[in-house]
Protein backbone atom coordinates (compact mmCIF):
# COMPACT_ATOMS: atom_id res chain seq x y z
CA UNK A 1 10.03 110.38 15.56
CA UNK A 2 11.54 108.98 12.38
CA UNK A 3 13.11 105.26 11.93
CA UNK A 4 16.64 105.66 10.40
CA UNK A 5 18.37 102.31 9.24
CA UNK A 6 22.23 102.47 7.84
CA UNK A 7 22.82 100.73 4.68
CA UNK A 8 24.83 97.87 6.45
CA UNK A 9 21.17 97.10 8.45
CA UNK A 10 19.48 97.31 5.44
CA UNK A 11 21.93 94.85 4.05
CA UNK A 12 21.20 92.74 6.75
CA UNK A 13 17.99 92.68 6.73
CA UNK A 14 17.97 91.92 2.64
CA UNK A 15 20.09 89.00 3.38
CA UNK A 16 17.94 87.98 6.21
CA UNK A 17 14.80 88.03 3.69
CA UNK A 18 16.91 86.33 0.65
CA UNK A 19 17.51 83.56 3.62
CA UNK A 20 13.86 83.58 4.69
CA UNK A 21 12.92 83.07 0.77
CA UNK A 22 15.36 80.62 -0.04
CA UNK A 23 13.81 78.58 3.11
CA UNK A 24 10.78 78.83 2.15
CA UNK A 25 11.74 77.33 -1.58
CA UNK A 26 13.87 74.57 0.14
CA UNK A 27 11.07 73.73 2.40
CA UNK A 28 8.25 73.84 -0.60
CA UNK A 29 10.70 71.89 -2.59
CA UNK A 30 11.11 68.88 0.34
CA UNK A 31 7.28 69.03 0.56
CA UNK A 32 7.33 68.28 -3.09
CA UNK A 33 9.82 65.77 -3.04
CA UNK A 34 8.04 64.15 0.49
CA UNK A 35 4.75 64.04 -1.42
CA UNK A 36 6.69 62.34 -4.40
CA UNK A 37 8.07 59.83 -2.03
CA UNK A 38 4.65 59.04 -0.88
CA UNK A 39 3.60 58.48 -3.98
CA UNK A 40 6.59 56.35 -4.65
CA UNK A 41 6.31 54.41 -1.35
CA UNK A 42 2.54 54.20 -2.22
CA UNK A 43 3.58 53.13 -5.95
CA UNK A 44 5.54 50.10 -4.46
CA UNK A 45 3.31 49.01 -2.13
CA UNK A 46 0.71 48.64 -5.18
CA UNK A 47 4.06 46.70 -6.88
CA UNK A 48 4.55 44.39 -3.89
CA UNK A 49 0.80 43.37 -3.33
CA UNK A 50 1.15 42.47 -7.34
CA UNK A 51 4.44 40.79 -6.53
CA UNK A 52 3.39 38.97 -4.29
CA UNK A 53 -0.33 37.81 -6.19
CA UNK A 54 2.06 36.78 -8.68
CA UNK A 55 4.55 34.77 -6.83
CA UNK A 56 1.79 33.08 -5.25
CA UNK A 57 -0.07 32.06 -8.40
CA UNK A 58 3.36 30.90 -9.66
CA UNK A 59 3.94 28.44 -6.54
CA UNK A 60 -0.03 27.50 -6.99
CA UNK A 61 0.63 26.79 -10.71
CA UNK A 62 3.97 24.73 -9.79
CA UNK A 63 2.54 22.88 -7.12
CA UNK A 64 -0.40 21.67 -9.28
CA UNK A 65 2.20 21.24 -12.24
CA UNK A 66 4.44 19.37 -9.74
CA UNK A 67 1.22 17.04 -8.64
CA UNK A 68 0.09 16.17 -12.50
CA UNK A 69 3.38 15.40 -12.68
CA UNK A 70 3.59 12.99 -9.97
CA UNK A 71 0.19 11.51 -11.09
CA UNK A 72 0.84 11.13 -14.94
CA UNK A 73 4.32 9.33 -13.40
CA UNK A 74 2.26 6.90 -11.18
CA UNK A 75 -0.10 6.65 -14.40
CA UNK A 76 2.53 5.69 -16.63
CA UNK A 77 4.39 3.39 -14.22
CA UNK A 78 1.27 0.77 -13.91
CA UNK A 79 0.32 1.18 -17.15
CA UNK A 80 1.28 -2.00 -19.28
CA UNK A 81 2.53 -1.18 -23.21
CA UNK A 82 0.76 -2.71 -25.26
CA UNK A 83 3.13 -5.39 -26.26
CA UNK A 84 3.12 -6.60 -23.02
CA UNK A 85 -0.51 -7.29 -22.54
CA UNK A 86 0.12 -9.28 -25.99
CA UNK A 87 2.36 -11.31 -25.05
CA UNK A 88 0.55 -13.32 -22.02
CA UNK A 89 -2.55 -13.74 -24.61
CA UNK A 90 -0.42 -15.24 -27.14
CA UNK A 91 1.45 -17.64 -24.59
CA UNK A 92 -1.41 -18.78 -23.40
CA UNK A 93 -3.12 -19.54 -26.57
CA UNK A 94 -0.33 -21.69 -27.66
CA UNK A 95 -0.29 -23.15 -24.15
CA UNK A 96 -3.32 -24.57 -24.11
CA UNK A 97 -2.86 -26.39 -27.82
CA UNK A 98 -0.18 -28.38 -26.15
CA UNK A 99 -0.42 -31.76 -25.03
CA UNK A 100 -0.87 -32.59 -20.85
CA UNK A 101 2.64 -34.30 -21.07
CA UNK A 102 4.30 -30.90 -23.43
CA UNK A 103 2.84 -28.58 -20.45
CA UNK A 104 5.47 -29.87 -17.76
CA UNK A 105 8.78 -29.08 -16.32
CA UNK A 106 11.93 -31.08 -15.83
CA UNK A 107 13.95 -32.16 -12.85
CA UNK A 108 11.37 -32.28 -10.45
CA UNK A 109 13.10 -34.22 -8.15
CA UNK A 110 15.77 -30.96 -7.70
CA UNK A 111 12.97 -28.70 -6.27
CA UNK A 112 13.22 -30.15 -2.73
CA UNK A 113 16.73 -30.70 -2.96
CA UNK A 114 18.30 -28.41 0.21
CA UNK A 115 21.55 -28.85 -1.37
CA UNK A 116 21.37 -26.80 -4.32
CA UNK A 117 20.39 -23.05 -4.77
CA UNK A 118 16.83 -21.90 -4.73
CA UNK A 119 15.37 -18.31 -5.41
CA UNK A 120 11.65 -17.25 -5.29
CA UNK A 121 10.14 -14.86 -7.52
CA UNK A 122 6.87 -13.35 -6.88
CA UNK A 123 5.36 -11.78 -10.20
CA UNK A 124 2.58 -11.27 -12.60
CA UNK A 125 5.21 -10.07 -15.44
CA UNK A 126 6.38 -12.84 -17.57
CA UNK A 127 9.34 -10.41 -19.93
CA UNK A 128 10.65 -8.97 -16.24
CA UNK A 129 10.43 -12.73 -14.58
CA UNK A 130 12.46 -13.99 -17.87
CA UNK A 131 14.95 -11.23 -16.84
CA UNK A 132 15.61 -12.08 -13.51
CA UNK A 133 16.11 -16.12 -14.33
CA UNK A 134 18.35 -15.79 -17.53
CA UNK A 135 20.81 -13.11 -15.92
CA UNK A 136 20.94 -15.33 -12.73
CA UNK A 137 21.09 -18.22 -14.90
CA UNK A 138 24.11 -16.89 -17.87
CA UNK A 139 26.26 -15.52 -14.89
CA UNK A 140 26.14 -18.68 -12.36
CA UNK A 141 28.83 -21.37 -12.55
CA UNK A 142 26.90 -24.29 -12.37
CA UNK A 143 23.71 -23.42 -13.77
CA UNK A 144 22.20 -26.79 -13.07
CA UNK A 145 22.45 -26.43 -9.52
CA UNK A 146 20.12 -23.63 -9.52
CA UNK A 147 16.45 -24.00 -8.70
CA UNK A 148 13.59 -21.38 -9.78
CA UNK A 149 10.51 -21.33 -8.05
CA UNK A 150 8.06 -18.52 -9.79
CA UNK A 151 4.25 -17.87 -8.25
CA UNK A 152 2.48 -16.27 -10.27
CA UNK A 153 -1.57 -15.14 -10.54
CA UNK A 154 -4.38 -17.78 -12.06
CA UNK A 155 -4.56 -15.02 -15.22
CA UNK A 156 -0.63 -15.28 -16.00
CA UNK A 157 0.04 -19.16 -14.75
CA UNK A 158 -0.76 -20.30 -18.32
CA UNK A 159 1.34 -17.81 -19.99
CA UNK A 160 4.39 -17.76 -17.58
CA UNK A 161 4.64 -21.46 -18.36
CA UNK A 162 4.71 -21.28 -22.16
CA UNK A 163 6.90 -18.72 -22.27
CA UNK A 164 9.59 -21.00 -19.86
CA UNK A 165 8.87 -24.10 -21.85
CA UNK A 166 9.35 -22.49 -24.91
CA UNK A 167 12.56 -20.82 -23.75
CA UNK A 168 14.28 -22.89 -21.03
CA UNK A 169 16.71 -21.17 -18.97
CA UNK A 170 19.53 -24.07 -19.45
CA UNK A 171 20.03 -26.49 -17.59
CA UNK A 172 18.21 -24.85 -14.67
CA UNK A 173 15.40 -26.12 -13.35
CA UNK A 174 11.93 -24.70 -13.49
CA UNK A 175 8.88 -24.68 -11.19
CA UNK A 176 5.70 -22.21 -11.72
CA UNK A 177 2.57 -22.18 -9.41
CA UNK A 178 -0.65 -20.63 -9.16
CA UNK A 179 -0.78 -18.80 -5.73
CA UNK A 180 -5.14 -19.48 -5.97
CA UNK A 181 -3.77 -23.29 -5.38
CA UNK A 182 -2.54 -22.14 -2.16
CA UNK A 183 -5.43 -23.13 -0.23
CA UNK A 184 -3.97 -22.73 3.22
CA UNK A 185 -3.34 -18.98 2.31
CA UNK A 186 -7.07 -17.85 3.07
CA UNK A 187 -8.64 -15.23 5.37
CA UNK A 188 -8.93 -17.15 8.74
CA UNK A 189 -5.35 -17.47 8.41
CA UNK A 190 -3.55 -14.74 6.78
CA UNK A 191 -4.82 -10.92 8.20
CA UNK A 192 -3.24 -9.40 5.65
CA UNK A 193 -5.39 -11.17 3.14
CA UNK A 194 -8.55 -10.16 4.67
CA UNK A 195 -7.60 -6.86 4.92
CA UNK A 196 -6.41 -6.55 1.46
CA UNK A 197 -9.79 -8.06 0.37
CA UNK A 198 -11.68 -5.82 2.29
CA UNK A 199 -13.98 -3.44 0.60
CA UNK A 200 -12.92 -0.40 3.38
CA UNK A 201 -9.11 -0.92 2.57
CA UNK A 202 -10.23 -1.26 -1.63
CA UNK A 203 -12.45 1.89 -0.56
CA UNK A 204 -9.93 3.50 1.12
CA UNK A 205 -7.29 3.72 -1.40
CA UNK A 206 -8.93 3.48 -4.72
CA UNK A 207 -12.03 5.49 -4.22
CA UNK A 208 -11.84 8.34 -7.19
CA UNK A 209 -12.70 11.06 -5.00
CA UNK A 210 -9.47 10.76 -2.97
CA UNK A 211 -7.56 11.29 -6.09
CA UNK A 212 -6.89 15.19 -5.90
CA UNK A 213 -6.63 14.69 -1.95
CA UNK A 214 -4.03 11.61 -1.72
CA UNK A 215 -0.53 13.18 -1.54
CA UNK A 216 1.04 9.82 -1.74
CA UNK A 217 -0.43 8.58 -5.11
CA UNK A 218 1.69 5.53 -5.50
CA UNK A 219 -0.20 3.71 -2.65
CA UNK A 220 -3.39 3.80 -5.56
CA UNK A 221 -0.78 0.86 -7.68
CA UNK A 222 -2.74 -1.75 -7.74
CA UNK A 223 0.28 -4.14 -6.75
CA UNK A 224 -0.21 -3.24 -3.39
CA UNK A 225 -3.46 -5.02 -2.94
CA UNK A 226 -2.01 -8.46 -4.89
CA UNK A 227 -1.19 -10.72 -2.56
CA UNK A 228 2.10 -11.83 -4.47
CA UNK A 229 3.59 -8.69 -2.70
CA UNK A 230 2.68 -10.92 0.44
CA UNK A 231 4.53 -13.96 -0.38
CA UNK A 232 7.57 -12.85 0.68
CA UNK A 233 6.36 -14.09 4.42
CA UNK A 234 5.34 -16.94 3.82
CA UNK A 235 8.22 -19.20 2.37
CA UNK A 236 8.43 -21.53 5.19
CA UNK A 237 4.79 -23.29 4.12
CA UNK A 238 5.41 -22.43 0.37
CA UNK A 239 8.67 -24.39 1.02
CA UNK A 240 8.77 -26.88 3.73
CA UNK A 241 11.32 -28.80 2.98
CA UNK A 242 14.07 -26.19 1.97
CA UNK A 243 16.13 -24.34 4.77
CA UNK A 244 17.92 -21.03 3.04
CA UNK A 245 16.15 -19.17 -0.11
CA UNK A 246 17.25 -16.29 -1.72
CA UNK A 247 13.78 -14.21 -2.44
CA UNK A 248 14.34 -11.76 -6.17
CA UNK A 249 11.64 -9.13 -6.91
CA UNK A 250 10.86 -8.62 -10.71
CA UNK A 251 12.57 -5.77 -11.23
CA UNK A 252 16.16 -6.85 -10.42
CA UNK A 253 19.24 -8.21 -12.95
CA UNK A 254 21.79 -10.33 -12.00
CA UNK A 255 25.43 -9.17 -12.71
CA UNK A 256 27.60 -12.01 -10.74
CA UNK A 257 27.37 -15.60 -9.94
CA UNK A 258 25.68 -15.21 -6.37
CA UNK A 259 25.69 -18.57 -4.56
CA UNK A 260 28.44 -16.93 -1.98
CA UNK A 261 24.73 -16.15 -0.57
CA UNK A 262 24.14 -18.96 0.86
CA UNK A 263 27.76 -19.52 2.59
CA UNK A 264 27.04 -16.25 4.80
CA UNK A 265 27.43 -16.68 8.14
CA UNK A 266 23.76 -14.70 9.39
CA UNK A 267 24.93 -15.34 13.02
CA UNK A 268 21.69 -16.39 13.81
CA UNK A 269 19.90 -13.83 12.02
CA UNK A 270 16.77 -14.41 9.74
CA UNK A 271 17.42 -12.26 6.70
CA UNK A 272 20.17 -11.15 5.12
CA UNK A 273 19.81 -7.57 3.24
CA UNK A 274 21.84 -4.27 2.30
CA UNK A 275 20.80 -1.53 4.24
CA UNK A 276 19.85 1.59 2.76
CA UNK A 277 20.34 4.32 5.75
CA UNK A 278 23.40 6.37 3.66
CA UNK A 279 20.35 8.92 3.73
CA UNK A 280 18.02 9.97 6.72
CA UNK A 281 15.21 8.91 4.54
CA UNK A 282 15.77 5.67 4.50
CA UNK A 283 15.26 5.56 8.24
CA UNK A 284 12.70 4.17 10.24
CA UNK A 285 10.82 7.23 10.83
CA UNK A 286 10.47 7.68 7.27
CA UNK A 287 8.33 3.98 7.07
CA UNK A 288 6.59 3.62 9.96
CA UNK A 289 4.20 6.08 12.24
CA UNK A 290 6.26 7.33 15.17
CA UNK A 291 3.44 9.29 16.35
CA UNK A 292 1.78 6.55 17.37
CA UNK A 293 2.62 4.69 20.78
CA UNK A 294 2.83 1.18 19.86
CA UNK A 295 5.45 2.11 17.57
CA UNK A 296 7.40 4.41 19.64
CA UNK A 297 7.71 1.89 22.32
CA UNK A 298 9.22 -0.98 19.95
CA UNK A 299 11.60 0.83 17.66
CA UNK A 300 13.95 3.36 16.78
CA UNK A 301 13.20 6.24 15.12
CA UNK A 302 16.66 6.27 13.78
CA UNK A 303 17.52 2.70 12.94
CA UNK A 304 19.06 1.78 9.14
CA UNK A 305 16.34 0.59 7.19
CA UNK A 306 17.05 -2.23 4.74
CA UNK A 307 16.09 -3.09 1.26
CA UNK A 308 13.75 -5.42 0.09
CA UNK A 309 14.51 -7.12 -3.67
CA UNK A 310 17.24 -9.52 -3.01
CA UNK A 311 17.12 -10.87 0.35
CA UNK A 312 18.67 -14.60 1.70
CA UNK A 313 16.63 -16.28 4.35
CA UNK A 314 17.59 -18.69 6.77
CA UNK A 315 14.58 -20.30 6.94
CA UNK A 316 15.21 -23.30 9.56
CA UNK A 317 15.98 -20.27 11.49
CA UNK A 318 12.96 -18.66 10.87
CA UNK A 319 10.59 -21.44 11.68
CA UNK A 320 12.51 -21.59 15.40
CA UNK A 321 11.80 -17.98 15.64
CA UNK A 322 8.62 -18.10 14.61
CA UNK A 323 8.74 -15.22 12.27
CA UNK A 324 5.00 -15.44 10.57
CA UNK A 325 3.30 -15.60 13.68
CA UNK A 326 5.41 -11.86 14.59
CA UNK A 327 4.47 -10.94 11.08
CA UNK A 328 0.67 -11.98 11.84
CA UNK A 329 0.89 -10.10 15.02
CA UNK A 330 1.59 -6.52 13.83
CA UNK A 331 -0.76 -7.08 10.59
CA UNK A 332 -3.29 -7.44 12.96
CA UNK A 333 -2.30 -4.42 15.23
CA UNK A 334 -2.39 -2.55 11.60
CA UNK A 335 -5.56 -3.12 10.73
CA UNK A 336 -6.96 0.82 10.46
CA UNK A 337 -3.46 1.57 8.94
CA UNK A 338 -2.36 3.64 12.00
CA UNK A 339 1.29 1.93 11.83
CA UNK A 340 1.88 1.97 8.59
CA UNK A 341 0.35 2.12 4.84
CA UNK A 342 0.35 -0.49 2.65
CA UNK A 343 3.50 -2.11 1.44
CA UNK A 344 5.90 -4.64 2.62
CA UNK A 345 9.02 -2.91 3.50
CA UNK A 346 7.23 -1.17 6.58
CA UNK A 347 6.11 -4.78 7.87
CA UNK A 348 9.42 -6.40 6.39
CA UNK A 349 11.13 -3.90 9.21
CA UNK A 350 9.13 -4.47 11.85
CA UNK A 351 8.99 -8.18 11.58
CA UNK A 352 12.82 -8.62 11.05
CA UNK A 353 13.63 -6.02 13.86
CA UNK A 354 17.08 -7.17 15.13
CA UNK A 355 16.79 -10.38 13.27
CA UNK A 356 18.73 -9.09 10.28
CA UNK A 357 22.09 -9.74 9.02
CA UNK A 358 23.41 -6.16 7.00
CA UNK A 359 24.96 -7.76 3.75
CA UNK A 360 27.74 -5.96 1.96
CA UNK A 361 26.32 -3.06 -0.66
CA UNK A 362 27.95 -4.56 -3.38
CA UNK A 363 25.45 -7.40 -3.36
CA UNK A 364 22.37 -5.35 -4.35
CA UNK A 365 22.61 -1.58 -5.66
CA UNK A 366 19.31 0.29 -5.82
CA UNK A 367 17.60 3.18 -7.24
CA UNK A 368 17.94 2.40 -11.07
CA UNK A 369 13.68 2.98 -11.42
CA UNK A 370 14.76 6.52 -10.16
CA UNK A 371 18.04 7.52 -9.82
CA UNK A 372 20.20 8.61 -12.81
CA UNK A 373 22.58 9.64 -10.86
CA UNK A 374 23.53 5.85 -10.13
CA UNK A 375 27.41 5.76 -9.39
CA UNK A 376 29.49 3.46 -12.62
CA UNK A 377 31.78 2.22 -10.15
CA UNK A 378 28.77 1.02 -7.66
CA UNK A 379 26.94 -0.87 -10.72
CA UNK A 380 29.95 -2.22 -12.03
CA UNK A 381 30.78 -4.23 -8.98
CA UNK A 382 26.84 -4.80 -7.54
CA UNK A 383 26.28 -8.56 -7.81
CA UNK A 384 22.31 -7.49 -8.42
CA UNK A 385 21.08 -4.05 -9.73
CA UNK A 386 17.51 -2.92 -8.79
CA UNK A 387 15.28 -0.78 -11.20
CA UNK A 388 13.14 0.16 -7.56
CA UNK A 389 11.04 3.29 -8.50
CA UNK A 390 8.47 4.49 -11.48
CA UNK A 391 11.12 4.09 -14.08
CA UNK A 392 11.05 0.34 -14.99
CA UNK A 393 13.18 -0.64 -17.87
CA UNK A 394 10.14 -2.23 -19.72
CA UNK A 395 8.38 1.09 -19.61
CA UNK A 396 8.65 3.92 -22.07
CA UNK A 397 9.89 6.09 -18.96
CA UNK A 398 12.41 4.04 -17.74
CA UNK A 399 15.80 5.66 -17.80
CA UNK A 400 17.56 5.19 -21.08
CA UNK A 401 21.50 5.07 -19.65
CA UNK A 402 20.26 1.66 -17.74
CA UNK A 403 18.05 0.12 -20.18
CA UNK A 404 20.84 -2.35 -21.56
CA UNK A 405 21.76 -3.66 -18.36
CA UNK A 406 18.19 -5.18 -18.53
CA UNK A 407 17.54 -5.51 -22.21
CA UNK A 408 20.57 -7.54 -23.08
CA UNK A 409 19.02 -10.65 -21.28
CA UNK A 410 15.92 -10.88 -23.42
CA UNK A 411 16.44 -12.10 -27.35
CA UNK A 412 13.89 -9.95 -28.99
CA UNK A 413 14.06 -12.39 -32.07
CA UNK A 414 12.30 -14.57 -30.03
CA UNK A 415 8.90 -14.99 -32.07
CA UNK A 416 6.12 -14.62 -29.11
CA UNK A 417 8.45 -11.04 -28.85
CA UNK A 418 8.49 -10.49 -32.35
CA UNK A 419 4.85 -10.66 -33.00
CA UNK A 420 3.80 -8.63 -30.28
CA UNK A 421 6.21 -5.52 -31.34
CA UNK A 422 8.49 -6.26 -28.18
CA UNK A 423 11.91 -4.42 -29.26
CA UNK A 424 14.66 -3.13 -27.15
């Protein structure tokens, strides 16, 4: 029997097939465009994996970029120009043609003298010592009432006299030692001088093969194995007979007559200093090792730390106290370094914890040596501006906007300074 369809079926069924066929194209065409999206997807994962090679040979390049960087910096900063390792062979050459009576100072009787206004300076650089005594010196009052009393190493002793007895500072007076005369300042009584004689601390620090492993490359300055940083703890036996010192570090310039120092009440504290805790930095925790017990148990993680450069001591104050025996005590708890590192800010806050006095911040503005960003308003009314950091003004690095704060207390027609190339 025969199979009759009407047109409208046929119809039907032609749409149905021109439905089935378009399907079919539709469904080839999203297998094409699926397998193009594979290829796509598999196209940027091949993009991503090179991405990401190349992002991390980019950090790898800045982070060694970013550590030559911090080493040529640390290079540059205790590297001497050579001007300025002329000038200490020339003083001393024309020191030592002088007569025994030409080689002394004046006013000796003044240097004992409680009464008047003594500073300590601690350095091996004659041009940044000369610095720190003729801006103290032009901006005081009474300039006569002002007493100077420089230590400096056996190699510079020579040459740090000449240069003051060729170029007074007024009618200040003068007094330079040799801390190798210091005969009470020896191993059996000073840890810290052991220590920093010690071949496992030289070792430790200096050894070349720690140079591409030592993230914090400034500890390899040699400064921090002279015992001139050290001094700073000792002025009751460098000075007996004096009872309030204001200490300067090398790399400071005075702005303002500052004998108001040494009318602060302290309220029976030992040293009087700016802090420095505007930042969390500048904390505690950022000195000293808070993992370790002893440490945790004595301090606060969060206390202001202070600044070392241009401190006032009370020193009768400090002898009741008995401040170098504290300091003695925790340099010998530090012997393997697990406190601290080397330096003496993270001792300096340990052995005047609660003992100091916070002094107002116009007295002593930091972070000249690093800092360009230094406010006008703060230097303009700091009593003493600090060039703490790499950039020293006497360097080639130093920062340029902050060089004539420094450079306008040296005369650079000064022969010794002429004939070793010393300009501004």
């Amino acid at each position: 029997m025969g199979c009759y369809c009407s047109p409208m079926q046929l119809f039907s069924i032609f749409l149905i097939y021109i439905d089935l066929f378009s399907a079919n194209e539709k469904v080839k065409a999203l297998e094409q465009t699926l397998i193009k999206g594979k290829q796509t997807q598999d196209d940027c994962s091949v993009a991503v994996k090179k991405l990401r090679a190349m992002l991390h040979s980019a950090e790898e390049q800045l982070h060694a970029q970013k550590k030559q960087t911090v080493f040529l910096t640390q290079l540059a900063a205790k590297t001497l120009p050579k001007g300025l390792h002329c000038l200490p062979l020339r003083l001393a050459n024309e020191y030592f043609s002088l007569d025994p009576g030409q080689q002394q100072f004046p006013n000796h009787e003044k240097l004992a003298d409680p009464k008047l206004y003594h500073y300590a300076l601690f350095s091996d650089n004659i041009l940044a010592t000369a610095v720190v005594v003729n801006s103290t010196v032009l901006n005081a009052k009474n300039p006569s009432h002002h007493v100077f009393h420089i230590v400096t190493d056996r190699l510079n002793y020579a040459p740090m006299r000449m240069w003051f007895l060729s170029n007074p500072p007024g009618k200040a007076t003068i007094e330079i030692q040799n801390i190798d005369e210091f005969t009470w300042l020896n191993d059996s009584y000073s840890p810290v001088m052991k220590q920093l004689g010690s071949q496992s601390m030289i070792d430790y620090y200096f050894r070349a093969q720690r140079a591409n492993s030592d993230s914090n490359l400034k500890y390899r300055n040699p400064k921090y194995l002279s015992m001139l940083n050290h001094l700073r703890f000792y002025l009751p036996e460098i000075y007996p007979k004096l009872d309030k010192m204001v200490i300067l570090d090398d790399d400071v310039v005075v702005k303002k007559d500052i004998t108001g120092l040494w009318s602060i009440d302290m309220k029976g504290k030992v040293n009087g200093a700016v802090e420095t805790c505007g930042e969390s930095f500048h904390r505690f925790d950022r000195y000293l090792n808070f993992s370790n017990p002893v440490i945790v148990k004595n301090f606060d993680p969060h206390a202001c730390g202070w600044a070392f450069g241009m401190n006032v001591f009370d020193l009768v104050e400090w002898r009741r106290q008995n401040i170098t025996e504290t300091y003695h005590s925790w340099q010998k708890l530090n012997e393997e370094r697990l406190l601290w590192n080397l330096g003496t800010l993270p001792p300096g806050l340990i052995t005047f914890w609660n003992k100091t006095f916070p002094l107002n911040r116009s007295w002593h503005v930091l972070g000249l040596g690093y800092n360009p960003h230094v406010s006008s308003r703060d230097l303009e009314n700091a009593a003493v501006i600090h060039y703490n950091g790499n950039m020293k003004p006497w360097l080639e690095i130093g920062l340029p906007k902050f060089r004539s704060y420094w450079s306008k207390y040296l005369d650079y027609d000064q022969p010794f300074l002429r004939e070793c190339n010393i300009n501004p």
